[in-house]
C-alpha atoms as a PDB file:
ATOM      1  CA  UNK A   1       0.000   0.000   0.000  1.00  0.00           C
ATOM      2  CA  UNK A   2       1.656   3.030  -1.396  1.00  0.00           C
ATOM      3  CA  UNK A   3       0.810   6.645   0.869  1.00  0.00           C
ATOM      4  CA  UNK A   4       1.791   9.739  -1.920  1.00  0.00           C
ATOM      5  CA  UNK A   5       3.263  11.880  -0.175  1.00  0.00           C
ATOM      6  CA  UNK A   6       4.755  15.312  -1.544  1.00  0.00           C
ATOM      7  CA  UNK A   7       6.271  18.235  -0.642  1.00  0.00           C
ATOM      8  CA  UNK A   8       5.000  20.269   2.105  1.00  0.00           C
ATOM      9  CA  UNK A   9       1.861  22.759   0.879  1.00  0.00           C
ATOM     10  CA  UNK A  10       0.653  25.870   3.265  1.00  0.00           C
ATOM     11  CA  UNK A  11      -2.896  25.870   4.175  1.00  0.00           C
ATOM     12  CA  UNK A  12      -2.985  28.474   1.106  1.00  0.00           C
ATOM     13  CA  UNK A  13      -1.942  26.014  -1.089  1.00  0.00           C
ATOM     14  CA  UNK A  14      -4.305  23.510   0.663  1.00  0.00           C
ATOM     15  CA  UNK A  15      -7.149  25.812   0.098  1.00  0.00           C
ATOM     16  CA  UNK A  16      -6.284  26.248  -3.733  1.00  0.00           C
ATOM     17  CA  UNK A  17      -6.534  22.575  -4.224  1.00  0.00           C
ATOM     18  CA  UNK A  18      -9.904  22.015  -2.123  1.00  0.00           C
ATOM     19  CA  UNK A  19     -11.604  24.831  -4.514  1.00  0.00           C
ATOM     20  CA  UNK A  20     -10.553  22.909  -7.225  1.00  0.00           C
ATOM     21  CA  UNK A  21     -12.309  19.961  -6.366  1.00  0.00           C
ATOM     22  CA  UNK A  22     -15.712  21.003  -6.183  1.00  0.00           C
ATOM     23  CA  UNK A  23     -16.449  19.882  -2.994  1.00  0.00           C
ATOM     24  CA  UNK A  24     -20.137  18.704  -1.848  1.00  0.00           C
ATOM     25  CA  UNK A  25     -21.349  19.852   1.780  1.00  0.00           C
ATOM     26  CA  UNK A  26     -24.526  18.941   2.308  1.00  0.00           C
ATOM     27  CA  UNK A  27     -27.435  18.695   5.131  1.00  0.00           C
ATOM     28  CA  UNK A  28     -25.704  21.784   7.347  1.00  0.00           C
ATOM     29  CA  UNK A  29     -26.920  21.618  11.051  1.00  0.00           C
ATOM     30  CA  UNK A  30     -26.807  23.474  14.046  1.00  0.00           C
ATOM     31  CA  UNK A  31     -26.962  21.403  16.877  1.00  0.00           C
ATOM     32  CA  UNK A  32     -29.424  22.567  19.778  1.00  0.00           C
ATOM     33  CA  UNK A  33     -27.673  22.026  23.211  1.00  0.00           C
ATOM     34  CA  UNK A  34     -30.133  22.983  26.168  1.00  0.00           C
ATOM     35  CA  UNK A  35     -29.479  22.910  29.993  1.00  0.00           C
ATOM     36  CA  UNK A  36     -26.564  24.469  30.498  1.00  0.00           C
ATOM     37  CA  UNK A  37     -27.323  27.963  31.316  1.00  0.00           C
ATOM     38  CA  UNK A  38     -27.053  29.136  27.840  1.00  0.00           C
ATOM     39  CA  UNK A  39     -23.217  29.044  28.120  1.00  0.00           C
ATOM     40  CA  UNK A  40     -22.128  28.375  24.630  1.00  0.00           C
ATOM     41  CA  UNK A  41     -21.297  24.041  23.487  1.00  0.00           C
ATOM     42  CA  UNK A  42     -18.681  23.714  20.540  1.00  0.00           C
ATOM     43  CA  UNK A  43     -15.555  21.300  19.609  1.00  0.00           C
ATOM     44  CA  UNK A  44     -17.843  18.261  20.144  1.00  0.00           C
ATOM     45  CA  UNK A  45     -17.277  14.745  19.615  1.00  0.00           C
ATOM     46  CA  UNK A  46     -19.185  12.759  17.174  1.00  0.00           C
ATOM     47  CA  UNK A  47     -21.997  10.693  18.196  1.00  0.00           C
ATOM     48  CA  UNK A  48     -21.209   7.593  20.660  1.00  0.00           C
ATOM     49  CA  UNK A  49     -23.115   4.684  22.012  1.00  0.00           C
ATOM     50  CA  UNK A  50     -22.789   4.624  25.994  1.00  0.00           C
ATOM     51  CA  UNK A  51     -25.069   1.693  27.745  1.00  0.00           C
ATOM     52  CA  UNK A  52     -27.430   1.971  24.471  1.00  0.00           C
ATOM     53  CA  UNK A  53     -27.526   5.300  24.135  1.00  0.00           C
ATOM     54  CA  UNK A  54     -26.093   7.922  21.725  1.00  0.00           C
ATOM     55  CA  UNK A  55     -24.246  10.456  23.216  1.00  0.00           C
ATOM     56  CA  UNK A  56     -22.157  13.517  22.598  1.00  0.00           C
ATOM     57  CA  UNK A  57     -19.336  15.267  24.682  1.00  0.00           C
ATOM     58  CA  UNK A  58     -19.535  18.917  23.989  1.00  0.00           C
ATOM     59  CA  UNK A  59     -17.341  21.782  25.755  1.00  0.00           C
ATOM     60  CA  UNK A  60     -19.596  23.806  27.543  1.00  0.00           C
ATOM     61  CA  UNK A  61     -18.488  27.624  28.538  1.00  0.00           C
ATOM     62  CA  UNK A  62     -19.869  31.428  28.691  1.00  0.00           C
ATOM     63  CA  UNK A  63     -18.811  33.471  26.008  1.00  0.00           C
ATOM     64  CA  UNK A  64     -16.408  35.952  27.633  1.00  0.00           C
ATOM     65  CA  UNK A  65     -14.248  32.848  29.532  1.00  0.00           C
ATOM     66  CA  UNK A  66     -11.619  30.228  28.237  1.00  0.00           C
ATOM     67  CA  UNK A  67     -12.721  28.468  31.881  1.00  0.00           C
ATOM     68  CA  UNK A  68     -14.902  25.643  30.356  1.00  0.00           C
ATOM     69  CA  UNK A  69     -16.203  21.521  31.105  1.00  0.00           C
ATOM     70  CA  UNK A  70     -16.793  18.719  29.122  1.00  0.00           C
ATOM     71  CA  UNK A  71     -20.680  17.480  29.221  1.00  0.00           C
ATOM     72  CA  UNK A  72     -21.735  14.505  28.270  1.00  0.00           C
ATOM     73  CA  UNK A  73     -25.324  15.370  26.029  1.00  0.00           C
ATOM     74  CA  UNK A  74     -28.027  12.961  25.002  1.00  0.00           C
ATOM     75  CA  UNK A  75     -30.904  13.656  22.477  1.00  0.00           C
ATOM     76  CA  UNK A  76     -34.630  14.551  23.157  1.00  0.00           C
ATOM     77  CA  UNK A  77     -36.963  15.569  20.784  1.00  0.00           C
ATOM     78  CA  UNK A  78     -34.973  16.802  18.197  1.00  0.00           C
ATOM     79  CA  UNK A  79     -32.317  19.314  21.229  1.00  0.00           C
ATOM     80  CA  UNK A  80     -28.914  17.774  23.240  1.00  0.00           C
ATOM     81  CA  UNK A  81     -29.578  17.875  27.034  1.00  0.00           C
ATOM     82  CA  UNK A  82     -27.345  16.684  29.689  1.00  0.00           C
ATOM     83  CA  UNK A  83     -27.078  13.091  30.409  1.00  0.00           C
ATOM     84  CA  UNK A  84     -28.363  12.208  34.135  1.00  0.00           C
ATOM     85  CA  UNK A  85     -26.081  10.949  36.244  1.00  0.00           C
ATOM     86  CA  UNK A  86     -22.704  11.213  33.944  1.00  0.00           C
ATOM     87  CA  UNK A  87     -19.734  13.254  35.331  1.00  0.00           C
ATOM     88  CA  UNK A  88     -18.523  16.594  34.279  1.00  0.00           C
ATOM     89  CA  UNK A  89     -14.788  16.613  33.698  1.00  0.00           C
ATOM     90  CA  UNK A  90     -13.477  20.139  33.781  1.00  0.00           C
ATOM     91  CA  UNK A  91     -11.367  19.685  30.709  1.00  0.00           C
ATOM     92  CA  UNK A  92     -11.756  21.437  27.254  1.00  0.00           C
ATOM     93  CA  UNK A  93     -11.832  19.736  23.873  1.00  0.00           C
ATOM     94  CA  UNK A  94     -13.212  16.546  24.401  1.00  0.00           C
ATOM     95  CA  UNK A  95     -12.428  12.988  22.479  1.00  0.00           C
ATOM     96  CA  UNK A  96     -13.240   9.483  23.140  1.00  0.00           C
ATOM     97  CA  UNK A  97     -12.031   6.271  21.563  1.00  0.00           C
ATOM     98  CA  UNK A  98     -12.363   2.680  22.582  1.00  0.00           C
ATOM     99  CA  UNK A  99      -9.706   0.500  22.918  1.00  0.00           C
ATOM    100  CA  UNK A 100     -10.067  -3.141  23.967  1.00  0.00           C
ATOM    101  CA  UNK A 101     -13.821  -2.609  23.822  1.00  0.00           C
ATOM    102  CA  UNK A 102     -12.807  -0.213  26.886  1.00  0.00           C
ATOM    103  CA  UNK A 103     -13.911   3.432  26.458  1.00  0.00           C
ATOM    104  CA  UNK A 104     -11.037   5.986  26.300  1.00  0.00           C
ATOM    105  CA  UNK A 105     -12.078   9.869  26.883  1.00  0.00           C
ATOM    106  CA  UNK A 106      -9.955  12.745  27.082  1.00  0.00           C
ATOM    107  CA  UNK A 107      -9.610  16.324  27.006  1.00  0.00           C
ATOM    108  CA  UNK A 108      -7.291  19.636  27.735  1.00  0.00           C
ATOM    109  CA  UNK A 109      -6.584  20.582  31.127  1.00  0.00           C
ATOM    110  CA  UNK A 110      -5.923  24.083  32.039  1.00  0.00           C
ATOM    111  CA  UNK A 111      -3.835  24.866  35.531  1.00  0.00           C
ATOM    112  CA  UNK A 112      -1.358  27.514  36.739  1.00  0.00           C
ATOM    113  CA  UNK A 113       1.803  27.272  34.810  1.00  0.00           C
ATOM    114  CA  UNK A 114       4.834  25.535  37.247  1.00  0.00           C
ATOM    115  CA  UNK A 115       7.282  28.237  37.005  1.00  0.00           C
ATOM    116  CA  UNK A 116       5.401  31.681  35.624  1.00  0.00           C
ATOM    117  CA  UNK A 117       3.024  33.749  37.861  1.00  0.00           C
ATOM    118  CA  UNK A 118      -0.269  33.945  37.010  1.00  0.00           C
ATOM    119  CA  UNK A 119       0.089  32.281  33.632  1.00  0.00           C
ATOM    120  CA  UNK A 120      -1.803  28.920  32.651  1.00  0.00           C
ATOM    121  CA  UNK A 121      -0.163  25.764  31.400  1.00  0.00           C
ATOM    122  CA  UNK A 122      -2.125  22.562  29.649  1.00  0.00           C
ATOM    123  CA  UNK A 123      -1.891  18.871  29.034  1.00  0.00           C
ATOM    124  CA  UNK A 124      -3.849  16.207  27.703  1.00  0.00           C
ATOM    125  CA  UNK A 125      -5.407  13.808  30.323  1.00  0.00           C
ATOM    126  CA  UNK A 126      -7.372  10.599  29.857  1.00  0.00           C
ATOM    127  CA  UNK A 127      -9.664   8.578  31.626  1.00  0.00           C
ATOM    128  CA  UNK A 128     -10.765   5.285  31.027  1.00  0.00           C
ATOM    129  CA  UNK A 129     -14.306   3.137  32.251  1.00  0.00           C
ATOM    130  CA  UNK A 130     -16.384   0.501  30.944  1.00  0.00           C
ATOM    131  CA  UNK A 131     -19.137   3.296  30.353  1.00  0.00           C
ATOM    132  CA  UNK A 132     -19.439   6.847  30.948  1.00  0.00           C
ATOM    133  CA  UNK A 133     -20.391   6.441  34.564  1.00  0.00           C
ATOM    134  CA  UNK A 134     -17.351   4.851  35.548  1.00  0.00           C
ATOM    135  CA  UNK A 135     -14.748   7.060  33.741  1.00  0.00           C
ATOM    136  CA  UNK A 136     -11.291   7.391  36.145  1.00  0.00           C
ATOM    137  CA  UNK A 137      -8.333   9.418  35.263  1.00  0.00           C
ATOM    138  CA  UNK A 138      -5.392   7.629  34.239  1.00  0.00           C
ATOM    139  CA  UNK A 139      -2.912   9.505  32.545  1.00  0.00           C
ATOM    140  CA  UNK A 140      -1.843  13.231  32.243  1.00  0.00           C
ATOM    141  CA  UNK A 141       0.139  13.854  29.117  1.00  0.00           C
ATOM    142  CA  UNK A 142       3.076  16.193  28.888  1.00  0.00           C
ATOM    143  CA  UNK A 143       2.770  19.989  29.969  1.00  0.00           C
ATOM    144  CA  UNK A 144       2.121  21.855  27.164  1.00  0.00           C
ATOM    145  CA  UNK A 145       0.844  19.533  24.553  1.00  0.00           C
ATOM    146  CA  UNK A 146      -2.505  19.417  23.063  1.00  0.00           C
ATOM    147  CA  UNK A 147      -4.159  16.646  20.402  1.00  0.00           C
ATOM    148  CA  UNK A 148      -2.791  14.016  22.065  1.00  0.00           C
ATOM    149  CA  UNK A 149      -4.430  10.634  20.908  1.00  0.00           C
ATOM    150  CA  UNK A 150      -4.723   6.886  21.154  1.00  0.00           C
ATOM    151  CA  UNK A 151      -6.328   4.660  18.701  1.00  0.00           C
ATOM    152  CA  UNK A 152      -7.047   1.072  18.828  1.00  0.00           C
ATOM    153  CA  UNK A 153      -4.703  -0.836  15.936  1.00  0.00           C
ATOM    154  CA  UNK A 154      -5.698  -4.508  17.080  1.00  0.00           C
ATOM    155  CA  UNK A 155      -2.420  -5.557  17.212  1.00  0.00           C
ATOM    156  CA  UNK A 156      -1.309  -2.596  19.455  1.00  0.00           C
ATOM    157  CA  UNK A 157      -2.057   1.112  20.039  1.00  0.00           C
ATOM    158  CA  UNK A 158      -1.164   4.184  17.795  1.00  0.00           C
ATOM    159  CA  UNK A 159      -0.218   7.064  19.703  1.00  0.00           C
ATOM    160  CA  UNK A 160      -0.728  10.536  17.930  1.00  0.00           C
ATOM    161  CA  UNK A 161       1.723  13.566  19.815  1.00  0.00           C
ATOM    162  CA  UNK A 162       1.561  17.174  19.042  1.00  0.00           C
ATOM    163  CA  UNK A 163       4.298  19.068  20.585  1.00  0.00           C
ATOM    164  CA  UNK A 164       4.916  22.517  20.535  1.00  0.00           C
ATOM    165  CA  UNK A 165       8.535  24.559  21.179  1.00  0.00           C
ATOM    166  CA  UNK A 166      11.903  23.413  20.528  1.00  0.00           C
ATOM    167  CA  UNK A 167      10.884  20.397  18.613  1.00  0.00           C
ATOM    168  CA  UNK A 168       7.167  21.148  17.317  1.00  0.00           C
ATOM    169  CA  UNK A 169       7.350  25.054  16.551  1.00  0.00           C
ATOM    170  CA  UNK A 170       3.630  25.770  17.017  1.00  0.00           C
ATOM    171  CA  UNK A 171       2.584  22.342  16.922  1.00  0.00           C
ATOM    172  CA  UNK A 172       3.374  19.226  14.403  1.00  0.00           C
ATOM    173  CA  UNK A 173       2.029  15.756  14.834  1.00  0.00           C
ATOM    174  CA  UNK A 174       4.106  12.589  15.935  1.00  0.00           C
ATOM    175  CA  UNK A 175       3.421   9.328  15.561  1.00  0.00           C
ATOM    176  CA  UNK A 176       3.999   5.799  17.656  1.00  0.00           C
ATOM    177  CA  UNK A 177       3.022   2.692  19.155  1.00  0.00           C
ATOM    178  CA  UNK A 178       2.768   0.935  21.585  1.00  0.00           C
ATOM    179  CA  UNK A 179       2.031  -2.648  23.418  1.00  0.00           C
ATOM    180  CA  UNK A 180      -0.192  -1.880  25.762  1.00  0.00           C
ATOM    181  CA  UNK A 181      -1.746   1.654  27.791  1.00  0.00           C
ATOM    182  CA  UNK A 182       0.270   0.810  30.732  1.00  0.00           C
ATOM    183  CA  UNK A 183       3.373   1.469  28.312  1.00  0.00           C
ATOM    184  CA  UNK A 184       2.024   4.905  27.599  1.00  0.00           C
ATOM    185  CA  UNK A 185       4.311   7.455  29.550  1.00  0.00           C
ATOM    186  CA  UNK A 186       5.411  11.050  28.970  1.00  0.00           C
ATOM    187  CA  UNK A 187       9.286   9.681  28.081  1.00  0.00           C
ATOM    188  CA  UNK A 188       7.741   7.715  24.890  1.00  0.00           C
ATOM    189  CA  UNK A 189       5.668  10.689  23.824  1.00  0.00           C
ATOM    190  CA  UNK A 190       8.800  13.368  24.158  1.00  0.00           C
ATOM    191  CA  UNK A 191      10.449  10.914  22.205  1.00  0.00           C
ATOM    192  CA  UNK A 192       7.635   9.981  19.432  1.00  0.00           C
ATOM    193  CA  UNK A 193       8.776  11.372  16.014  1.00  0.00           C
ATOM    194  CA  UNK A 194       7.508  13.626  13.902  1.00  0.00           C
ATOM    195  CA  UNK A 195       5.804  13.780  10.845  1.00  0.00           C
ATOM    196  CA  UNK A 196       7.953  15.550   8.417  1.00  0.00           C
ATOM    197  CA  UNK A 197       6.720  17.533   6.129  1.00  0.00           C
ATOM    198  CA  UNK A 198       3.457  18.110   7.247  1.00  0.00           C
ATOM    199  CA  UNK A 199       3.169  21.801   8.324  1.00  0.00           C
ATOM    200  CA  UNK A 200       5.325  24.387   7.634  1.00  0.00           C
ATOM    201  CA  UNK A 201       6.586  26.334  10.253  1.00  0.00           C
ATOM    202  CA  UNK A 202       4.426  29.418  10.573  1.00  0.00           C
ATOM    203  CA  UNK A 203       1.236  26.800  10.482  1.00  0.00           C
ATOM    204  CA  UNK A 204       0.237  24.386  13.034  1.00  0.00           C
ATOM    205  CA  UNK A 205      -2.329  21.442  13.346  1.00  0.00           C
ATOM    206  CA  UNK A 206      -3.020  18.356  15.375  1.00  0.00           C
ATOM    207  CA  UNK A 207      -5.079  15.179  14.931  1.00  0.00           C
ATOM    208  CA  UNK A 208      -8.576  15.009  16.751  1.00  0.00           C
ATOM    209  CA  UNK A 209      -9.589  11.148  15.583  1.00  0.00           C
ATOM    210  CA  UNK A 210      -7.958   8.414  14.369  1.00  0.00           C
ATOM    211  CA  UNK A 211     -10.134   5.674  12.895  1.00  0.00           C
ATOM    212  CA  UNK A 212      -8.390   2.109  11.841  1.00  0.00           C
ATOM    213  CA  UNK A 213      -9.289   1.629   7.765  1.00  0.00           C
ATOM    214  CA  UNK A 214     -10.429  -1.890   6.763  1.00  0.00           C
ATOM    215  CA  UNK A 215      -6.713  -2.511   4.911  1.00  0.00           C
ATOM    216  CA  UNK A 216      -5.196  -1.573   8.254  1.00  0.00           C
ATOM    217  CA  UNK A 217      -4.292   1.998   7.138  1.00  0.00           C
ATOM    218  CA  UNK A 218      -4.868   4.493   9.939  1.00  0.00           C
ATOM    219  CA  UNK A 219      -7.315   7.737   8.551  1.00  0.00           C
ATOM    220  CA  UNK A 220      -6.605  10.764  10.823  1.00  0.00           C
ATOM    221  CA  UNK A 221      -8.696  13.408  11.069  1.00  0.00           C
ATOM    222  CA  UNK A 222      -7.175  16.595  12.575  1.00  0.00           C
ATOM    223  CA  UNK A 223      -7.060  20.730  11.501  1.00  0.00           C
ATOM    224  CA  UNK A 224      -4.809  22.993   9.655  1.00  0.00           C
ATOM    225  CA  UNK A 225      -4.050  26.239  11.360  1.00  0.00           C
ATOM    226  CA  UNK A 226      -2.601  29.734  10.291  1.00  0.00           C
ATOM    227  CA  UNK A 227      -2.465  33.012  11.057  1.00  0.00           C
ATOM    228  CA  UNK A 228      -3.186  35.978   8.486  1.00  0.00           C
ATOM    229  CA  UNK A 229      -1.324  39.171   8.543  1.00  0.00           C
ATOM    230  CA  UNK A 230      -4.256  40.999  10.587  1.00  0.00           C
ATOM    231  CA  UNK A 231      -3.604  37.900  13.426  1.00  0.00           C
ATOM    232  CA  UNK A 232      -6.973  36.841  12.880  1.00  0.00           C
ATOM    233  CA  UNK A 233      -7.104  32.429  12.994  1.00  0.00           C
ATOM    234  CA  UNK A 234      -8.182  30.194  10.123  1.00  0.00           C
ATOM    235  CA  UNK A 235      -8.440  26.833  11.321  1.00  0.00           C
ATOM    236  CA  UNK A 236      -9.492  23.948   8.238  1.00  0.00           C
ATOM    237  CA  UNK A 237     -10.588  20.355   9.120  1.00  0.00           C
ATOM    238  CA  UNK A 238      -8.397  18.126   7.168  1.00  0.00           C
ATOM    239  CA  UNK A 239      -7.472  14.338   6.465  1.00  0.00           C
ATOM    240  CA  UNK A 240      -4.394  12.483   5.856  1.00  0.00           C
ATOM    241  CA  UNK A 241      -3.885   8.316   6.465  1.00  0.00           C
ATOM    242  CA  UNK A 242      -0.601   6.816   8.326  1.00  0.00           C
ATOM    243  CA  UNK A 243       0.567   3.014   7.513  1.00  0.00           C
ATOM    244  CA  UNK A 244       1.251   1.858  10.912  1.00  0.00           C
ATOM    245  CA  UNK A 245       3.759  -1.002   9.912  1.00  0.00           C
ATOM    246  CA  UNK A 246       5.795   0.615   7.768  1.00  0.00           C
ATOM    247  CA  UNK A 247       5.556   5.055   9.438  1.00  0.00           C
ATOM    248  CA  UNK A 248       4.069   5.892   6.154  1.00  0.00           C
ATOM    249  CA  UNK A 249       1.896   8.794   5.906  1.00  0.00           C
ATOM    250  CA  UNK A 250       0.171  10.616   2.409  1.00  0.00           C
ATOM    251  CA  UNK A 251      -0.475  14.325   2.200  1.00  0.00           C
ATOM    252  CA  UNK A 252      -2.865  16.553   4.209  1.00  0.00           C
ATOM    253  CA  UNK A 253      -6.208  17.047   2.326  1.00  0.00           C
ATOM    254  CA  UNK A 254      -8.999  20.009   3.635  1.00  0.00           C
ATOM    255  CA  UNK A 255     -12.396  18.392   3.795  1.00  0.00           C
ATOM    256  CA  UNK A 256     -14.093  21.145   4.447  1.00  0.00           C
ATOM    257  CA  UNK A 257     -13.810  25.184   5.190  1.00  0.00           C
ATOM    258  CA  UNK A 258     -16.056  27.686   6.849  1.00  0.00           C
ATOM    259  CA  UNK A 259     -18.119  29.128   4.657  1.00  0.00           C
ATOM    260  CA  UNK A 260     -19.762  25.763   3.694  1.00  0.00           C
ATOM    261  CA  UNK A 261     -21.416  25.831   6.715  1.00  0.00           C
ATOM    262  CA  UNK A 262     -24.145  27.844   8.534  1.00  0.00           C
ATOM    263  CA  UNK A 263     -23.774  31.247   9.231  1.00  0.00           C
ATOM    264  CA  UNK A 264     -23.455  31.746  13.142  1.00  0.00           C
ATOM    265  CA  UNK A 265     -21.930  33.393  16.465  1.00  0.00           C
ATOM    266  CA  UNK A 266     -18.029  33.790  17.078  1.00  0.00           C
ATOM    267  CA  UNK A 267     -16.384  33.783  20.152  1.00  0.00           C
ATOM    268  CA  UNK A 268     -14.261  36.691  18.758  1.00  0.00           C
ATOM    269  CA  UNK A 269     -13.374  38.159  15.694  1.00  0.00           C
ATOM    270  CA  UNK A 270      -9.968  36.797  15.332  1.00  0.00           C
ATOM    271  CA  UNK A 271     -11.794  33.731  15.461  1.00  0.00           C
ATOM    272  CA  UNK A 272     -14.889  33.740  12.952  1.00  0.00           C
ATOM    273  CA  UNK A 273     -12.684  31.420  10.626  1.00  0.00           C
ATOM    274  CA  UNK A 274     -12.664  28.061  12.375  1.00  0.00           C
ATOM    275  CA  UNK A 275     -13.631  25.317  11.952  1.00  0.00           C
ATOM    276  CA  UNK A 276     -12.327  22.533  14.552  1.00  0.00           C
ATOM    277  CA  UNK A 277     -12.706  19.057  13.693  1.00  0.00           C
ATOM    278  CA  UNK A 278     -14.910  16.953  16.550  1.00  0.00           C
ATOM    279  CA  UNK A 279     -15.085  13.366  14.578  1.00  0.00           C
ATOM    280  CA  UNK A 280     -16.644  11.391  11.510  1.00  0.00           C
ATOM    281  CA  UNK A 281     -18.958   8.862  11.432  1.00  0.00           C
ATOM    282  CA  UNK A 282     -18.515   7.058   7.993  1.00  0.00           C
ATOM    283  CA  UNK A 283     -21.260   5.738   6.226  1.00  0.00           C
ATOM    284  CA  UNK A 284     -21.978   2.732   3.684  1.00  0.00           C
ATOM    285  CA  UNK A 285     -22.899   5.037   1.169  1.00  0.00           C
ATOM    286  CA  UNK A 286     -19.691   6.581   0.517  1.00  0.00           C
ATOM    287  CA  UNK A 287     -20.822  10.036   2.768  1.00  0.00           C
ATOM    288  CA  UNK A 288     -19.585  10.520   6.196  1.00  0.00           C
ATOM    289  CA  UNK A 289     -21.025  13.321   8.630  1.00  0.00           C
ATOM    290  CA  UNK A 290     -18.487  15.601  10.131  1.00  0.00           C
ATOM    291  CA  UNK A 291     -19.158  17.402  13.442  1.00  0.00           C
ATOM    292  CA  UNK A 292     -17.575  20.266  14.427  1.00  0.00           C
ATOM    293  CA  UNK A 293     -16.398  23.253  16.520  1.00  0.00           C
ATOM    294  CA  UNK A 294     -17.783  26.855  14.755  1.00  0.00           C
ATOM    295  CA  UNK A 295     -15.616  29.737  15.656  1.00  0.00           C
ATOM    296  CA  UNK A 296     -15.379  28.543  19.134  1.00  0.00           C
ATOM    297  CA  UNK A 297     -18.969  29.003  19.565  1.00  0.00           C
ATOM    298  CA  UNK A 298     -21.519  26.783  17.832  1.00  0.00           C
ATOM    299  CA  UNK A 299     -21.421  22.872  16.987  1.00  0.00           C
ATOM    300  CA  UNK A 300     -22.626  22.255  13.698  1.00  0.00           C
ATOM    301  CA  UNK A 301     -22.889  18.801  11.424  1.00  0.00           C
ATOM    302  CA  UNK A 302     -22.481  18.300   7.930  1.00  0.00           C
ATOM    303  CA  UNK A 303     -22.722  15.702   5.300  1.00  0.00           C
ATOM    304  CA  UNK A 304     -18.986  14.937   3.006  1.00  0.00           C
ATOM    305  CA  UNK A 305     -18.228  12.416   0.528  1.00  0.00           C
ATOM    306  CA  UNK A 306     -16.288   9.981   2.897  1.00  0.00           C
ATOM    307  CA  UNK A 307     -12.318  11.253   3.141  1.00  0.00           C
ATOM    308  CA  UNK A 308     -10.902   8.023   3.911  1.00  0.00           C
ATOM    309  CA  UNK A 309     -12.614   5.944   1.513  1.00  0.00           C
ATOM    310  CA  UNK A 310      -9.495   6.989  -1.216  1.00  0.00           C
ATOM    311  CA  UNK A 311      -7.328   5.243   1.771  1.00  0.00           C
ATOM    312  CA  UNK A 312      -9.423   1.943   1.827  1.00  0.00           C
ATOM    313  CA  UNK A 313      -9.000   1.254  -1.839  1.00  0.00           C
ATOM    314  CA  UNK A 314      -4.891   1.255  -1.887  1.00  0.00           C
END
């Protein structure tokens, strides 16, 4: 299975080519989140089954604050409400995975930074349960890294790093594995490598889900990140697909940009381009539905022509 992979391309570039293929977005949604004191829900998860029930995480906070928690939602008549009985993490930018039929969920943690006054640090942590009610921490990623994420390969675990400073500028994505969770530690993910060529150094991006293709390929979805010259953000969900036996990995691909969804709040100006990738859920069809962050304020859903399909045919 041969990954192309080029030259580096800016998310300029990356836009260029997108517009060039025509792409469809179809059946745009907001999603109605209630019971939470009108405080804004974005950067959600995709759908997941907990104890026969679909549910989404959402991060839940005012307007005016980066102070935020993860909520678990469920779905009545047609609105997202909070699940009875689940836990709120205080975390930001939620994710789940299962691996060994055990569910995985995570987010960003936000404390005061070790060394500077009044200054906030973050890591990734994770927690682990059989369902949602019996999540328990148990692991706190590196200070200072976002995007961390595990994924289930069958024969072991891909680990997806994003560091930032000496060695990740303003944040690439690394790749490893590894036997088991108890061999995840913060030594192994220092040490993962990175993907070369995948961002240049003025961009940034990270990987949000990682879903295992039938051939055994690994389809990532993550975002693309810039700044433009007025420091507003653009942030672009994109794809790209890692071969976990061999470190092989194709271009980045945009699936999607802001405009092709609804009109809506922002958070702030700087941030009325974004669009922050939550998860897929691929259909037989050859569409998948994308959900998604909105300029830090809304979630919203779409319909795509499936971007890891192209993956399951090599």
């Amino acid at each position: 299975m041969k990954l192309l992979k080029n030259a580096v391309k800016t998310c300029e570039q990356l836009l260029m080519e997108y517009a060039m293929k025509d792409v469809s977005v179809t059946n745009t949604q907001k999603l109605t989140f209630t019971g939470v004191d009108h405080k804004d829900v974005y950067n959600i998860t995709a759908p997941f089954q907990d104890e026969g029930e679909w549910v989404i995480a959402g991060r839940v906070e005012s307007r005016d604050s980066e102070h935020s928690d993860v909520v678990f939602f469920v779905e009545r008549d047609g609105q997202w409400v909070p699940c009875e009985g689940a836990p709120t993490l205080e975390l930001q930018d939620p994710f789940f995975t299962k691996i060994n039929g055990e569910l995985i969920v995570g987010g960003v943690q936000i404390y005061p930074h070790p060394v500077k006054a009044d200054a906030l640090m973050w890591r990734t942590v994770f927690y682990r349960g059989k369902n949602i009610a019996s999540l328990e921490p148990f692991f706190k990623g590196p200070d200072g890294m976002k995007d961390l994420r595990l994924v289930d390969l069958k024969d072991s675990i891909g680990v997806l790093t994003r560091p930032q400073g000496d060695k990740g500028g303003r944040g690439k994505i690394g790749f490893t594995r590894i036997a088991s969770l108890e061999a995840l530690s913060i030594p192994l993910i220092e040490e993962t490598p990175l993907l070369d060529g995948q961002f240049v150094d003025e961009e940034w991006g990270g990987a949000n889900e990682a879903h295992l293709l039938k051939n055994g390929l690994l389809g990532v979805l993550g975002h693309i990140a810039s700044f433009d010259d007025a420091g507003d953000r653009h942030y672009y969900p994109m794809v790209f697909a890692i071969d976990p036996a061999t470190g092989e990995y194709s271009d980045i691909q945009l699936i999607a940009v802001r405009n092709q969804f609804l009109p809506g709040a922002t958070k702030r100006p700087d941030l009325e381009d974004v669009v922050f990738s939550g998860g897929l859920v691929r259909h037989e069809d050859g569409t998948a539905n994308i959900y998604a962050g909105i300029s830090d304020a809304e979630a919203q859903r779409a319909t795509i022509p499936d971007p890891f399909a192209q993956f399951e045919i090599l």
